[in-house]
Protein backbone atom coordinates (compact mmCIF):
# COMPACT_ATOMS: atom_id res chain seq x y z
CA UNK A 1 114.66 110.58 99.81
CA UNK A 2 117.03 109.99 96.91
CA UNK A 3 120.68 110.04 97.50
CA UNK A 4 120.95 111.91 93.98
CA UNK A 5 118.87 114.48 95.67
CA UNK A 6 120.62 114.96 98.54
CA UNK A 7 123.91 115.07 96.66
CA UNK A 8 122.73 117.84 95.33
CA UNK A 9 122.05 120.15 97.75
CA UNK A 10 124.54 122.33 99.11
CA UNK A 11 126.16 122.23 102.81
CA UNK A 12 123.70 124.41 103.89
CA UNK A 13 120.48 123.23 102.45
CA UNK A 14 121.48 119.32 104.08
CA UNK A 15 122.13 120.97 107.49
CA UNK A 16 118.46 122.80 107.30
CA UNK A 17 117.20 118.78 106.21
CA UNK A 18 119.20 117.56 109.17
CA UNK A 19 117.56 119.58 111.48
CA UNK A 20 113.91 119.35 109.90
CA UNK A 21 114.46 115.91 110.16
CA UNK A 22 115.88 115.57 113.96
CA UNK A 23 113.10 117.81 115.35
CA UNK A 24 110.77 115.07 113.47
CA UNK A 25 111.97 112.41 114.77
CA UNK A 26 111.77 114.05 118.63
CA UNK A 27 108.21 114.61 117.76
CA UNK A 28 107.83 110.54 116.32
CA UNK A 29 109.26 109.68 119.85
CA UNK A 30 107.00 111.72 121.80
CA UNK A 31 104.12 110.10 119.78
CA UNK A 32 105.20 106.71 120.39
CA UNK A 33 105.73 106.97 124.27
CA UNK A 34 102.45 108.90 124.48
CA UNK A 35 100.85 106.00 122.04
CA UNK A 36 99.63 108.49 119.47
CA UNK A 37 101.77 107.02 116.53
CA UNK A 38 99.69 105.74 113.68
CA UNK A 39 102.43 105.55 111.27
CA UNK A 40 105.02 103.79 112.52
CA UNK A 41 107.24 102.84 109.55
CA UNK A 42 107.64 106.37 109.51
CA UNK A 43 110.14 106.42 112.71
CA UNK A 44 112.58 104.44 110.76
CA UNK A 45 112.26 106.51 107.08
CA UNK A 46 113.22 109.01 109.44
CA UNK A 47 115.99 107.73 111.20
CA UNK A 48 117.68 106.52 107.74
CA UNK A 49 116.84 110.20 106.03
CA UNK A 50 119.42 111.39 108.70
CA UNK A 51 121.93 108.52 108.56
CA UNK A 52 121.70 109.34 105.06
CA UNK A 53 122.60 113.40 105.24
CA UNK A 54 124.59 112.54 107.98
CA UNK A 55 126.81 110.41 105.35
CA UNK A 56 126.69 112.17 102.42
CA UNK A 57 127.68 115.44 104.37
CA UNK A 58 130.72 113.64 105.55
CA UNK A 59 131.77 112.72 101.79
CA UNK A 60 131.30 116.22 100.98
CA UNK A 61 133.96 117.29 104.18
CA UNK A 62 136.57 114.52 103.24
CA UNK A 63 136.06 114.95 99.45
CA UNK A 64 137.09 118.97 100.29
CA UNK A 65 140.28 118.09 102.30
CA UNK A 66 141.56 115.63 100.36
């Protein structure tokens, strides 16, 4: 995921990403405890997908109320 794409995307459309995202990585963790995770490198794509949202979100709030 780009950070130009993300930008993007309105307030909305990262919160529906953020949640995609988190219910992904629950699923990535259940995989790995049960030992059904093939694609491992995938758990930490995720993890920085959200950091990512999670940032870029925040720019968005303090970019608005400053």
């Amino acid at each position: 995921m780009k950070a130009s794409d993300v930008r993007a995307k309105t307030e909305d459309q990262l919160k529906d990403d953020l949640s995609a995202l988190k219910k992904e990585q629950f699923n990535l963790r259940f995989q790995k405890a049960t030992g059904q995770l093939e694609n491992t490198a995938r758990v930490r794509e995720v993890r920085r997908d959200i950091a990512q949202i999670q940032t870029i979100m925040r720019e968005k709030r303090t970019s608005i109320n400053a």
